[in-house]
N, C-alpha and C. Protein backbone atom coordinates (compact mmCIF):
# COMPACT_ATOMS: atom_id res chain seq x y z
N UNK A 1 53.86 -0.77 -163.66
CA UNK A 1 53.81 -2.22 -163.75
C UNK A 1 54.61 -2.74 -164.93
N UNK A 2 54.54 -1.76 -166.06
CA UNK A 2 55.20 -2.50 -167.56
C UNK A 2 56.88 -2.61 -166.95
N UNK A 3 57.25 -1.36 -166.27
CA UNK A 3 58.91 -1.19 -166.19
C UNK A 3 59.03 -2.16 -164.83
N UNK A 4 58.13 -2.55 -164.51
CA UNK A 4 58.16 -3.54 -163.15
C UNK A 4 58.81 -4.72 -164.17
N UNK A 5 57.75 -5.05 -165.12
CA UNK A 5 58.05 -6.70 -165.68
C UNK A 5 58.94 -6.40 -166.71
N UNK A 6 59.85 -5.49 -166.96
CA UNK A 6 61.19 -4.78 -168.02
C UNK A 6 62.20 -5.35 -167.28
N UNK A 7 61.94 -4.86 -165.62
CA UNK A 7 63.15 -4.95 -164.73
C UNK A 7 63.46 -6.68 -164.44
N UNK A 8 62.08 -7.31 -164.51
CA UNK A 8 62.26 -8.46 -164.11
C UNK A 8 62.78 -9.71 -165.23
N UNK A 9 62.20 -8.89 -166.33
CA UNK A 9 62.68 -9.62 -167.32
C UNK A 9 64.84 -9.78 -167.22
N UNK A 10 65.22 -8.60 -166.89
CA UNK A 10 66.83 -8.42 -167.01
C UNK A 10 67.13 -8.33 -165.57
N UNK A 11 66.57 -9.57 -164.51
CA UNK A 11 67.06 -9.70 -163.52
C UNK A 11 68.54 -10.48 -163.18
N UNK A 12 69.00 -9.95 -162.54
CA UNK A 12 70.16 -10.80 -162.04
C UNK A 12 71.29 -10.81 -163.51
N UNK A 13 71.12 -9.79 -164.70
CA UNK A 13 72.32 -8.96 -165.01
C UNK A 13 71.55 -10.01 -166.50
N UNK A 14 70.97 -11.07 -166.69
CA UNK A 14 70.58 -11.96 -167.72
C UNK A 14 69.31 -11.62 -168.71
N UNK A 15 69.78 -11.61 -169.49
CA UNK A 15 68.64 -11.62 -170.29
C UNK A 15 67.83 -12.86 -171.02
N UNK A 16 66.68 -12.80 -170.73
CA UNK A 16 65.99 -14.06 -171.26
C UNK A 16 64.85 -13.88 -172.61
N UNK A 17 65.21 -12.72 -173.45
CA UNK A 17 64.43 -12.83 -174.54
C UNK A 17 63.56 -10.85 -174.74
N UNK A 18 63.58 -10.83 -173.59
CA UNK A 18 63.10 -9.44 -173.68
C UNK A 18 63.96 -8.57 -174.17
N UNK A 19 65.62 -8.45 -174.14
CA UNK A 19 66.53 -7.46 -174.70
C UNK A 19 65.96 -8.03 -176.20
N UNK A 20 66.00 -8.82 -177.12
CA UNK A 20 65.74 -9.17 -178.07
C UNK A 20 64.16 -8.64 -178.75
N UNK A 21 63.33 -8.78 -178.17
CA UNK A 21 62.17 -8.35 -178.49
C UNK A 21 62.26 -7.11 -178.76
N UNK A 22 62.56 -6.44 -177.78
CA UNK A 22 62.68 -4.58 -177.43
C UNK A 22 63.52 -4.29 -179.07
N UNK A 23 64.85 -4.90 -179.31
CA UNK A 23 65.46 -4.55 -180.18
C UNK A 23 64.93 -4.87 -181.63
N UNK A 24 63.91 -6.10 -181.96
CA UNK A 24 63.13 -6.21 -182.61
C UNK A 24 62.23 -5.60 -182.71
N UNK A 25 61.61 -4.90 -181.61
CA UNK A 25 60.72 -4.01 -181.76
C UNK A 25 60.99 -2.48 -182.26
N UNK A 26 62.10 -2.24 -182.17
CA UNK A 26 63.08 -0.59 -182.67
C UNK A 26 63.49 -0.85 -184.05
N UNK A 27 63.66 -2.26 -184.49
CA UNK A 27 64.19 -1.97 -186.12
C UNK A 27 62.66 -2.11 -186.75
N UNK A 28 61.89 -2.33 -186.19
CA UNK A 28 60.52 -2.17 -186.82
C UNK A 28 60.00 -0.66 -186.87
N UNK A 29 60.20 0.07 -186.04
CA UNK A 29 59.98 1.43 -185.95
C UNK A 29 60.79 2.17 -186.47
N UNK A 30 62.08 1.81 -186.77
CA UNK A 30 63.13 2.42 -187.80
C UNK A 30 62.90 1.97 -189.20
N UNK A 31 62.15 1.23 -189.49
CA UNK A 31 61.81 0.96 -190.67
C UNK A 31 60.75 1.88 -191.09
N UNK A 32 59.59 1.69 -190.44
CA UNK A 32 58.46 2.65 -190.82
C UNK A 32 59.24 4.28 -191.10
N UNK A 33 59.73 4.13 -190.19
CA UNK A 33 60.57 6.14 -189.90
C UNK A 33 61.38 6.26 -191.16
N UNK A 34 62.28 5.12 -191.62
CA UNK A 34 62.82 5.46 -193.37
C UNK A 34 61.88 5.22 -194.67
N UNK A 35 60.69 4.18 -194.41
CA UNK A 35 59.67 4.64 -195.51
C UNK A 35 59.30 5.80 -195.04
N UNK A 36 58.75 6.61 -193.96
CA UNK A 36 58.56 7.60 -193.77
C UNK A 36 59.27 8.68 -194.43
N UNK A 37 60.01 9.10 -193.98
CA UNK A 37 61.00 10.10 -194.40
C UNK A 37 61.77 9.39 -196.16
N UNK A 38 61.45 8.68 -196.51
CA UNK A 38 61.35 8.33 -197.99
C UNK A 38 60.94 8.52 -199.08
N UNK A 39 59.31 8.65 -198.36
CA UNK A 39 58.29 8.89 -199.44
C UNK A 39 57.98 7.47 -199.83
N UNK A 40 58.46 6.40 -199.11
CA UNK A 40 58.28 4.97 -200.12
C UNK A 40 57.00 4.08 -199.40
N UNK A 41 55.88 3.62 -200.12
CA UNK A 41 54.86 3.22 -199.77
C UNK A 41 55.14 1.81 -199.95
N UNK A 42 54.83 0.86 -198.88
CA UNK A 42 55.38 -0.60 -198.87
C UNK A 42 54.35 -1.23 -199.45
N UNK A 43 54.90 -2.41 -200.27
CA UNK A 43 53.85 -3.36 -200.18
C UNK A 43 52.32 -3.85 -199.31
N UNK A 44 51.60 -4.21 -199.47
CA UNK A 44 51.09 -4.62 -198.50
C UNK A 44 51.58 -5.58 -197.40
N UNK A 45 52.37 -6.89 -198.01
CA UNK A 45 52.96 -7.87 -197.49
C UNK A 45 54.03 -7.10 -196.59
N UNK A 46 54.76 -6.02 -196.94
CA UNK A 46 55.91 -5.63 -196.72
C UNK A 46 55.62 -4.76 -195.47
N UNK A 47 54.03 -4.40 -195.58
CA UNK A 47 53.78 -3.34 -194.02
C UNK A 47 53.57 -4.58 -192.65
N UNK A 48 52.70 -5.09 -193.54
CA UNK A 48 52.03 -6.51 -192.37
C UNK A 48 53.31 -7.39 -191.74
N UNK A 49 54.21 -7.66 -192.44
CA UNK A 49 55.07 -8.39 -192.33
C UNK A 49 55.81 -7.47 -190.60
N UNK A 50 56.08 -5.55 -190.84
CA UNK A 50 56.65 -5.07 -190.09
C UNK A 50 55.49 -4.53 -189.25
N UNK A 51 54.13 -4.52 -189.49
CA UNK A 51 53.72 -4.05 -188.80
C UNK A 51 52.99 -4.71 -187.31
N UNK A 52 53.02 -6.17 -187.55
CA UNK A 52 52.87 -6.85 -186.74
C UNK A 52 53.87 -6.96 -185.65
N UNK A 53 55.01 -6.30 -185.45
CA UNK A 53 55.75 -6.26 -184.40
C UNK A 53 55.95 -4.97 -184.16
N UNK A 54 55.41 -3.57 -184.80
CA UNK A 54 55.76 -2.54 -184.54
C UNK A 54 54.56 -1.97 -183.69
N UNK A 55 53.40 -2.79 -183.50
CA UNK A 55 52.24 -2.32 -182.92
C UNK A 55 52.92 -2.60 -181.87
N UNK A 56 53.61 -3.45 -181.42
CA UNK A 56 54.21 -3.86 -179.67
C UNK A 56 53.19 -4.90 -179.37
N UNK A 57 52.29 -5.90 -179.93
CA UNK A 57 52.04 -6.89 -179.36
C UNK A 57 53.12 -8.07 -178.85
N UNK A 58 54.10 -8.56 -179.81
CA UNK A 58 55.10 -9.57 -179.02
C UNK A 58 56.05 -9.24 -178.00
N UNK A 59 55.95 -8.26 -177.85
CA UNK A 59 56.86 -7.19 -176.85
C UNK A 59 55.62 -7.05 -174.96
N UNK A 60 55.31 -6.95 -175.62
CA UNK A 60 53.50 -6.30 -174.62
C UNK A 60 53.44 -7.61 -173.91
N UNK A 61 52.87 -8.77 -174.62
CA UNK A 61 52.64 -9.89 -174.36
C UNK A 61 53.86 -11.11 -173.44
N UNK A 62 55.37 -11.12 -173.98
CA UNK A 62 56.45 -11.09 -173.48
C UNK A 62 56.66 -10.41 -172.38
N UNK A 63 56.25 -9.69 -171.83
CA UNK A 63 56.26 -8.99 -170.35
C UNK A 63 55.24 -9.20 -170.00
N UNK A 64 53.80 -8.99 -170.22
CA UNK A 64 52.49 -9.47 -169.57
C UNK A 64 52.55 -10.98 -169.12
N UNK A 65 53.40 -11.70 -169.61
CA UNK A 65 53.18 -13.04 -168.96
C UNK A 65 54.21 -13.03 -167.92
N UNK A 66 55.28 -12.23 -167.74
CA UNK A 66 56.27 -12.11 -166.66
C UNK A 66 55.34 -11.20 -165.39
N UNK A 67 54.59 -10.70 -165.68
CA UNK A 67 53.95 -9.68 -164.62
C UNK A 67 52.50 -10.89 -163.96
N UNK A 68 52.51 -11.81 -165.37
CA UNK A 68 51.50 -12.61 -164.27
C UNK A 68 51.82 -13.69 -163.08
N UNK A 69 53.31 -13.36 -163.01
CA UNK A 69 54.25 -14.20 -162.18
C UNK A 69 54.76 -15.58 -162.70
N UNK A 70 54.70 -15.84 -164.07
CA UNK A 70 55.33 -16.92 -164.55
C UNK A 70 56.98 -16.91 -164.80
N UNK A 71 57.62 -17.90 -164.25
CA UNK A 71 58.67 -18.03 -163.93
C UNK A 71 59.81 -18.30 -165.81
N UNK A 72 60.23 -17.02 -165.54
CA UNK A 72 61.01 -17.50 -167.01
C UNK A 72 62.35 -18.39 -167.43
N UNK A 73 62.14 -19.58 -167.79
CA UNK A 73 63.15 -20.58 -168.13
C UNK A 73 62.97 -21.16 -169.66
N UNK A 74 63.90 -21.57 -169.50
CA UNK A 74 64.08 -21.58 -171.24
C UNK A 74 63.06 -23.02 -171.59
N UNK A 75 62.06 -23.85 -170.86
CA UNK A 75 61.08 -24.19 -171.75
C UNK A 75 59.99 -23.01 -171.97
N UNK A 76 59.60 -22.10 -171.05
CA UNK A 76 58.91 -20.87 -171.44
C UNK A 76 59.05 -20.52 -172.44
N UNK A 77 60.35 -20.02 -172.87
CA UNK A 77 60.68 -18.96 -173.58
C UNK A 77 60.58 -19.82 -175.02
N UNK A 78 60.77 -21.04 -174.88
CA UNK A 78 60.54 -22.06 -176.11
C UNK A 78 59.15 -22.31 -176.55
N UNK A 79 57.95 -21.99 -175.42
CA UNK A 79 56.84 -22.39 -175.24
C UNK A 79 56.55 -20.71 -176.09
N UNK A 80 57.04 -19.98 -175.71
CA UNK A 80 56.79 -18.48 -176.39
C UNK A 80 57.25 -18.64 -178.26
N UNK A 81 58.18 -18.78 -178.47
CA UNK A 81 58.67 -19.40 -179.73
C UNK A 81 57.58 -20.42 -180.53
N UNK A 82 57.15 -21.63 -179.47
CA UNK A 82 56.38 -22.38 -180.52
C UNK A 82 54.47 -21.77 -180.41
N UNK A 83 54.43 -20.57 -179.74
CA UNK A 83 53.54 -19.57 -179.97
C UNK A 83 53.28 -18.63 -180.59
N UNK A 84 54.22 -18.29 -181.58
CA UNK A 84 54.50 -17.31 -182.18
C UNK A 84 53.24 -17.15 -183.14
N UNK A 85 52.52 -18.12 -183.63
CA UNK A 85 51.65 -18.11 -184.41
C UNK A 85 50.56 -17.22 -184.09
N UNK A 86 50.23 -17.82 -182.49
CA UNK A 86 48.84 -17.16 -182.14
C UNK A 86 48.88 -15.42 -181.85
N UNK A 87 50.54 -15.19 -181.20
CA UNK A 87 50.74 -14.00 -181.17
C UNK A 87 51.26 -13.15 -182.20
N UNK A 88 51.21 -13.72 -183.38
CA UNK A 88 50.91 -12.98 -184.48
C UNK A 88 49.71 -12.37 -184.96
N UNK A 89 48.71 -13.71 -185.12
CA UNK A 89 47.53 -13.43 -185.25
C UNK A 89 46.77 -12.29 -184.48
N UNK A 90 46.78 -12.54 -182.92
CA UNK A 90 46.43 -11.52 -182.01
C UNK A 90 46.95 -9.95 -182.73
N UNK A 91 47.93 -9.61 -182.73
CA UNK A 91 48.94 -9.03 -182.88
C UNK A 91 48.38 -8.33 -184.39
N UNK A 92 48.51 -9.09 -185.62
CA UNK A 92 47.28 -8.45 -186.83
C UNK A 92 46.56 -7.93 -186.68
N UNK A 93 45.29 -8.38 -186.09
CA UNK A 93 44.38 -8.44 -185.61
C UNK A 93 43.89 -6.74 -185.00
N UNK A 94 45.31 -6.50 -183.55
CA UNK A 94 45.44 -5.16 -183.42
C UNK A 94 46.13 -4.43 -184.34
N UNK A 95 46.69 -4.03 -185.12
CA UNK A 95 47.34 -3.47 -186.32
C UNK A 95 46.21 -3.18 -187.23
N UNK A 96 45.45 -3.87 -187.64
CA UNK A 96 44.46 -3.77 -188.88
C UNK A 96 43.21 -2.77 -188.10
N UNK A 97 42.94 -3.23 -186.56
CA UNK A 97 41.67 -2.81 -186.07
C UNK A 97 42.14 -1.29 -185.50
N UNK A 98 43.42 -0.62 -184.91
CA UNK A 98 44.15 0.06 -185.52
C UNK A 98 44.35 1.15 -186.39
N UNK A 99 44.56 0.84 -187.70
CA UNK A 99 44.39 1.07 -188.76
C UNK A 99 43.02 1.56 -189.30
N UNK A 100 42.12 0.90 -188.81
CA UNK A 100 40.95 1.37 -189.29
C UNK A 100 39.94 2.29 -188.67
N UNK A 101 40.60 2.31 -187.21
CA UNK A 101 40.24 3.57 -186.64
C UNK A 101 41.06 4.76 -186.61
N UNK A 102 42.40 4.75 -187.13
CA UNK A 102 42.91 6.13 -186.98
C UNK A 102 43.65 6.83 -188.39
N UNK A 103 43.71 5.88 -189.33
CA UNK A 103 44.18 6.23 -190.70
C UNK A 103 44.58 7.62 -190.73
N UNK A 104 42.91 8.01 -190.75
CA UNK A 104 42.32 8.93 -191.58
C UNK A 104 43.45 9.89 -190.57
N UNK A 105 43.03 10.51 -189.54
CA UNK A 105 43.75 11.44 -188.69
C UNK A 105 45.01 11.30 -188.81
N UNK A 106 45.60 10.22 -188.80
CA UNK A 106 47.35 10.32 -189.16
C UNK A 106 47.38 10.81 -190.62
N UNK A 107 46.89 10.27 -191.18
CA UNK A 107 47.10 11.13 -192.89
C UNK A 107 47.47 12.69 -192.49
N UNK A 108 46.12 12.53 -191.89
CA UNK A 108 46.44 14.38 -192.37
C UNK A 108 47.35 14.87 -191.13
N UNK A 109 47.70 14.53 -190.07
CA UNK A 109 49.04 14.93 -189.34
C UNK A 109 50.27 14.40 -189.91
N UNK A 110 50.26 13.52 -190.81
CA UNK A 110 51.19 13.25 -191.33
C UNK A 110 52.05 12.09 -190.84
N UNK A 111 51.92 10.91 -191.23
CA UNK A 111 52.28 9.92 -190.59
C UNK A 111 53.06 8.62 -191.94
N UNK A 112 53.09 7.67 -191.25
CA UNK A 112 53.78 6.81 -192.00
C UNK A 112 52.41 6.01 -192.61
N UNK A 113 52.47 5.36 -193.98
CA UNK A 113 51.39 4.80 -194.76
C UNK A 113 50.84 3.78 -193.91
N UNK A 114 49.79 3.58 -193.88
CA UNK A 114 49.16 2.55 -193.52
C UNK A 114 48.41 1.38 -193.99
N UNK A 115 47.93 0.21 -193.48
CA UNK A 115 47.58 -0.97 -194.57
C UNK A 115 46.51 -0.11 -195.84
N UNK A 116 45.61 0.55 -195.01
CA UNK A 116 44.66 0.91 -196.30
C UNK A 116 45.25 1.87 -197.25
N UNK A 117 45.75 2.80 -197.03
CA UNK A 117 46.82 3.66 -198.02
C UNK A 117 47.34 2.21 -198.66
N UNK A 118 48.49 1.59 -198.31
CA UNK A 118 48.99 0.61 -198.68
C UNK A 118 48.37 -0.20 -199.84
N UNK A 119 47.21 -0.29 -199.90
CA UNK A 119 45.78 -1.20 -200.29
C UNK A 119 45.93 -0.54 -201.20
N UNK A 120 45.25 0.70 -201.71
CA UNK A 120 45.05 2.00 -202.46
C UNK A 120 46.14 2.15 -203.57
N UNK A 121 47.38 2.37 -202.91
CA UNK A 121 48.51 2.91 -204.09
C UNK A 121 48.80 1.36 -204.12
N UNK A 122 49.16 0.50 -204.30
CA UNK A 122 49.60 -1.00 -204.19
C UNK A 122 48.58 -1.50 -205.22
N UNK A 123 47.09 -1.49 -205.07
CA UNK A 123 46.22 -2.34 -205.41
C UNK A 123 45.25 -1.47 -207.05
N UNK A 124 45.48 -0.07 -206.69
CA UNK A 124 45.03 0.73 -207.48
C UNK A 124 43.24 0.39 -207.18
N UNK A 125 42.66 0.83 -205.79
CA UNK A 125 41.42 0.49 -205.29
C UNK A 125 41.13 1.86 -204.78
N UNK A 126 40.12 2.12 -204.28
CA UNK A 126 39.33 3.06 -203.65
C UNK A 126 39.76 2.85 -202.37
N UNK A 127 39.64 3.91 -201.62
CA UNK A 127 39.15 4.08 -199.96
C UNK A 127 38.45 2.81 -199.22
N UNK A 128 37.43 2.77 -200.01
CA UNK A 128 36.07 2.18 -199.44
C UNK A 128 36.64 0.55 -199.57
N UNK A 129 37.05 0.69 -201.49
CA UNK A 129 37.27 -1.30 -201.21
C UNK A 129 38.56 -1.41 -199.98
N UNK A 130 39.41 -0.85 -199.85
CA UNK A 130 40.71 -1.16 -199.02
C UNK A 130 40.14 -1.24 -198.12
N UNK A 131 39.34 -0.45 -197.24
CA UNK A 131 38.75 -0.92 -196.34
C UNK A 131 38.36 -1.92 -195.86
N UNK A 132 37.26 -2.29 -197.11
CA UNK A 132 36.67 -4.05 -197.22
C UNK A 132 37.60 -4.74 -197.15
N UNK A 133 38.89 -4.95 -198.07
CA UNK A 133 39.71 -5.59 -197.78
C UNK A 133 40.28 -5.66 -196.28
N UNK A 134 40.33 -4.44 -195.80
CA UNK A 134 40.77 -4.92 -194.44
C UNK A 134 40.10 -5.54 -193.27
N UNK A 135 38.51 -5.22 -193.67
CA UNK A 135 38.16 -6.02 -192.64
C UNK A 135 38.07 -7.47 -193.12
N UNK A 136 37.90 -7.87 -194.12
CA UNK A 136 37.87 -9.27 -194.43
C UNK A 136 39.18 -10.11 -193.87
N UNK A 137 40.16 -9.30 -193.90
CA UNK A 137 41.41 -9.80 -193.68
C UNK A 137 41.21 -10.15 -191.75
N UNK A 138 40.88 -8.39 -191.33
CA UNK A 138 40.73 -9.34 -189.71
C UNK A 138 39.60 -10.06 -189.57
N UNK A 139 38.71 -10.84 -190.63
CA UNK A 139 37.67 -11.54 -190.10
C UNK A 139 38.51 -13.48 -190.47
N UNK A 140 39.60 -13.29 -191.32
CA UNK A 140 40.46 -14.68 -191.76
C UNK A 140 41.54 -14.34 -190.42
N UNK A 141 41.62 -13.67 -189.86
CA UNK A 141 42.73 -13.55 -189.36
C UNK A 141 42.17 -13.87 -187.64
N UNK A 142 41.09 -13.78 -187.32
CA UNK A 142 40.31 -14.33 -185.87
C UNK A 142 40.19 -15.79 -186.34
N UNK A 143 39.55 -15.83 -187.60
CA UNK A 143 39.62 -17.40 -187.55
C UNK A 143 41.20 -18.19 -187.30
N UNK A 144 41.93 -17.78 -187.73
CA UNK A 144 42.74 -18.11 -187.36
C UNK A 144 43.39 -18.38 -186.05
N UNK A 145 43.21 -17.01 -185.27
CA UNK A 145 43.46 -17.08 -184.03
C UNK A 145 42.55 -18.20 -182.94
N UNK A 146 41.15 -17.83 -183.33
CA UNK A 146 40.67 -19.25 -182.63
C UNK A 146 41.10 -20.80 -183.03
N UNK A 147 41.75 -20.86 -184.20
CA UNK A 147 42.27 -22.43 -183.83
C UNK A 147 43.61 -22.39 -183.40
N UNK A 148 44.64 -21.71 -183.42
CA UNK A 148 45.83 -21.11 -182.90
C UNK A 148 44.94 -21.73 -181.33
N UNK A 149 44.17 -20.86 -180.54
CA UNK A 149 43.95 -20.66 -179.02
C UNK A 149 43.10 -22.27 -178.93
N UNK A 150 43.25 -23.19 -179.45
CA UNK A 150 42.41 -24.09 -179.59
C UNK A 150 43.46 -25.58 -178.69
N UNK A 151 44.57 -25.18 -179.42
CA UNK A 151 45.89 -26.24 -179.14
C UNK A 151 45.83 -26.12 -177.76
N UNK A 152 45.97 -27.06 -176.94
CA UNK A 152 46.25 -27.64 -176.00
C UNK A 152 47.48 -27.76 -175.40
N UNK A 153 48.55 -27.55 -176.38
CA UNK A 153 50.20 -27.31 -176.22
C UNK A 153 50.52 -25.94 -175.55
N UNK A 154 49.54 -25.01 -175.66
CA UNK A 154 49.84 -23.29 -175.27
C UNK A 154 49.51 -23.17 -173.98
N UNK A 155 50.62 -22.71 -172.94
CA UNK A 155 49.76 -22.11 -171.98
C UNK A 155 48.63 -21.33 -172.20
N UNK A 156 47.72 -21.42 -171.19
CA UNK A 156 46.28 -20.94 -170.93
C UNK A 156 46.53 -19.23 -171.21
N UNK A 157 47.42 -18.63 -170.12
CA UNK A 157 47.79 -17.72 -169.90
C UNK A 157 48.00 -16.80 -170.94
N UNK A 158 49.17 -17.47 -172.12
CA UNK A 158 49.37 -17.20 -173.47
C UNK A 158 47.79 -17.38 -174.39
N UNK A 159 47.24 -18.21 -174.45
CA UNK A 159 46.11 -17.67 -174.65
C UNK A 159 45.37 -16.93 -174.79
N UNK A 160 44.89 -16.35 -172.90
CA UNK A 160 43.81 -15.55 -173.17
C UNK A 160 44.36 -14.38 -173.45
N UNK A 161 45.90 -14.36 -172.93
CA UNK A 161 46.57 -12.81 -173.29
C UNK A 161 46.43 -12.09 -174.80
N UNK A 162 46.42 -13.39 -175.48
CA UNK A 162 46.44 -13.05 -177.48
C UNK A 162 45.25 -12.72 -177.47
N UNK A 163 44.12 -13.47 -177.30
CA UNK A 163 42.50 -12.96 -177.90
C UNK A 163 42.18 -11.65 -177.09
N UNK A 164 42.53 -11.43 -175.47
CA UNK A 164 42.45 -10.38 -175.09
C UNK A 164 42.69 -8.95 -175.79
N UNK A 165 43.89 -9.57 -176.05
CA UNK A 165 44.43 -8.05 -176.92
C UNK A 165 43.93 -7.86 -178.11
N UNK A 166 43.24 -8.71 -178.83
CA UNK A 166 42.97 -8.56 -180.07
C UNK A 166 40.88 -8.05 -179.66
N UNK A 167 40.59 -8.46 -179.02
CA UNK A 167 39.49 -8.19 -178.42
C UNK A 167 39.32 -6.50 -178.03
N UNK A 168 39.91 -6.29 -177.23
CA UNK A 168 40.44 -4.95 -176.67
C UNK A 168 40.57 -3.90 -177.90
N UNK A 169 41.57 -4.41 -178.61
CA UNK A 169 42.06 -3.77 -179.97
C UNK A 169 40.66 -3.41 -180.98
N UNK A 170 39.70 -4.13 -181.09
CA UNK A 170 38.66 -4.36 -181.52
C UNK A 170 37.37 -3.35 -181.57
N UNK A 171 37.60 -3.17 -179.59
CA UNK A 171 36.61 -2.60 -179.11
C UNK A 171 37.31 -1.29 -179.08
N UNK A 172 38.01 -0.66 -178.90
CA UNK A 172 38.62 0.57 -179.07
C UNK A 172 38.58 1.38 -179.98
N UNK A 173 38.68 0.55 -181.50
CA UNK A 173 38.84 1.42 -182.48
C UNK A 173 37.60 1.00 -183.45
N UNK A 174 36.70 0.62 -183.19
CA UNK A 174 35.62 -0.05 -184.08
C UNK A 174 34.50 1.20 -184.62
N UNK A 175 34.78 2.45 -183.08
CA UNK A 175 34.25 3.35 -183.76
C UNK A 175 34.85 4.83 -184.24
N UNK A 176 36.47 4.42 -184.48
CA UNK A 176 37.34 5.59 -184.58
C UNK A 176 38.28 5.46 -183.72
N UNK A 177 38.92 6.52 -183.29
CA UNK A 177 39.91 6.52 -182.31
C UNK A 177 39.74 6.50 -181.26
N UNK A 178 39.63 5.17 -180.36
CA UNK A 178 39.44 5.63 -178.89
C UNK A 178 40.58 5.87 -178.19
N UNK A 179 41.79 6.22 -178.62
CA UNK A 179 42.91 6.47 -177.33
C UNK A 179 43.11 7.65 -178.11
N UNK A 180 43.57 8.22 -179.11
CA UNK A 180 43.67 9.43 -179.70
C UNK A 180 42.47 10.65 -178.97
N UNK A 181 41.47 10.65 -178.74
CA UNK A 181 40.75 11.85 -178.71
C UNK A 181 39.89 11.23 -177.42
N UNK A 182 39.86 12.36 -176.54
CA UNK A 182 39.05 12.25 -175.55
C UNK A 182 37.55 12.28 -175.80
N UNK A 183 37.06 12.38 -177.09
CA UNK A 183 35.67 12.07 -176.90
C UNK A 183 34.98 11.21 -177.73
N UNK A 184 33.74 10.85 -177.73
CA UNK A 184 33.27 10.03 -179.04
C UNK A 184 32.48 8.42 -177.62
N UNK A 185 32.58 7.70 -178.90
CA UNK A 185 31.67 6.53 -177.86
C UNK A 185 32.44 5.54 -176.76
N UNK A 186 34.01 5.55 -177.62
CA UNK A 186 34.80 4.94 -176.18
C UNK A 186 34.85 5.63 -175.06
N UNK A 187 34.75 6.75 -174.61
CA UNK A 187 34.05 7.88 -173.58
C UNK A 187 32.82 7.65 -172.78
N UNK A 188 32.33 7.53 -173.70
CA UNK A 188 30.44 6.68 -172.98
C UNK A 188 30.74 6.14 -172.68
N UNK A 189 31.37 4.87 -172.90
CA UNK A 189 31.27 3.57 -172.44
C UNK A 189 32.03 3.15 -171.23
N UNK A 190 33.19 4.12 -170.98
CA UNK A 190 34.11 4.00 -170.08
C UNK A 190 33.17 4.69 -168.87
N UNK A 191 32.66 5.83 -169.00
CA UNK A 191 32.11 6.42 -168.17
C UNK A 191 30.81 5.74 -167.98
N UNK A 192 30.41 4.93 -168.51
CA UNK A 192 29.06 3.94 -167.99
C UNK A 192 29.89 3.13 -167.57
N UNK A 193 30.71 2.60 -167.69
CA UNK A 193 31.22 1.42 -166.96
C UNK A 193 31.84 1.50 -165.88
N UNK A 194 32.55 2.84 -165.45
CA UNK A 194 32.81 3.48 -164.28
C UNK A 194 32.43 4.36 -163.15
N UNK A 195 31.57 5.31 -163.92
CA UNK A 195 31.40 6.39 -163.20
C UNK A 195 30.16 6.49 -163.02
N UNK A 196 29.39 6.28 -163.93
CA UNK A 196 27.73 6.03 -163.76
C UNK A 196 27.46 4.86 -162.82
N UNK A 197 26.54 5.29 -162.11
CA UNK A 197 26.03 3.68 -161.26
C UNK A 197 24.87 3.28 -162.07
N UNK A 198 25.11 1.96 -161.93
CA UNK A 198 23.86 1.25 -162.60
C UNK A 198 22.65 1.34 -161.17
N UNK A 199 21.34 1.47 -161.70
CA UNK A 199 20.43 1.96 -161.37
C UNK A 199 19.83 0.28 -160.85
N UNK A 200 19.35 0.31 -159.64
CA UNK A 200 18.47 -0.72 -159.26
C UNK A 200 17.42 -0.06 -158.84
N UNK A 201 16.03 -0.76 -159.49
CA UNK A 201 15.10 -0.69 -158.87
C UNK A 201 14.42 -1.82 -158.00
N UNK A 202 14.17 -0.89 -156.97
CA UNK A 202 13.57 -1.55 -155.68
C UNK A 202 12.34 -1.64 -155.89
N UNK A 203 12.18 -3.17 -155.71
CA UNK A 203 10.92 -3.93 -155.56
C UNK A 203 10.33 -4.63 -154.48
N UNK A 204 8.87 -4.26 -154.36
CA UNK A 204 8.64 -5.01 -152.99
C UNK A 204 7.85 -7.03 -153.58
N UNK A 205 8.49 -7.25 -152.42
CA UNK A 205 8.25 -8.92 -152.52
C UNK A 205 6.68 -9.07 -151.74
N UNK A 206 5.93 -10.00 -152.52
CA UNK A 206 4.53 -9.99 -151.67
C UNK A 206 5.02 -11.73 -151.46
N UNK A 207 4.55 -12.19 -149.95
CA UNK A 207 4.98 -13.07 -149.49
C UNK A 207 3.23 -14.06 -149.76
């Protein structure tokens, strides 16, 4: 479905914003890959700033509204532009929630710094406060998004797509890694929500 709404985005030989995103989305990942291979630990401002487009929310979202069959013309794509706010926020939102479920395991496989590392060598704090700091940050950063999703100027669509994802993002990693490791409580929950039947009990009606 994603390479469905890729193809549709660069129909008829034109591009309407998606070649741009995609390529915005690769110098964000080439960035992390030279602090990586650097040794250089970014700012905080300096991760958030790249890491909000390297998670692939404005990219994700930019095709999710082409797959919901909305027709792309350049007030869209303007209507996407004067949205940028909420799909930032959304977009944080997953990055930080993220972050706070998989840190720890990329550390030690070895990965590129993350906001709470970031927090730590940057702030000269503990584990524990960076943490705090980060969730405080996604608890200013929903507020935000609910008055962002509040405007009346945004498609609906654009909307629920931002809180969705930040929702989603939320519930995934709230108790660790739920896409990294096949087991733990995102496991339960998928498998109660799928595979288990919910249980009715049969009752008799006295008339």
């Amino acid at each position: 479905m994603f390479c469905f709404g890729v193809k549709r985005c660069f129909c008829n030989g034109r591009d309407r914003g998606g070649l741009r995103r995609w390529a915005t989305l690769c110098r964000s990942h080439l960035a992390e890959a030279k602090w990586f291979y650097s040794g250089y630990i970014p700012t905080v401002g300096e991760y958030l700033e790249n890491a909000c487009v390297s998670v692939g929310g404005p990219a994700a979202m930019f095709h999710a509204y082409i797959l919901l069959g909305c027709t792309l013309t350049k007030n869209s794509i303007d209507c996407f532009k004067n949205g940028s706010e909420i799909i930032y926020w959304s977009s944080l939102i997953t990055r930080l929630s993220d972050d706070l479920g998989t840190s720890e395991a990329e550390s030690k496989r070895g990965d590129v710094a993350k906001s709470i590392h970031c927090y730590m060598v940057r702030e000269g704090i503990t584990e524990v406060q960076a943490k705090q700091c980060i969730k405080e940050l996604i608890n200013y950063s929903w507020k935000k998004l609910n008055k962002e999703s509040a405007k009346n100027s945004l498609p609906r669509s654009m909307v629920n797509m931002s809180l969705n994802m930040a929702r989603t993002a939320q519930c995934i990693y709230q108790h660790g890694d739920g896409i990294g490791t096949s087991t733990g409580t995102i496991k339960d929950h998928l498998t109660s929500l799928i595979v288990k039947a919910i249980p009715i009990e049969e009752t008799s009606c006295m008339i």
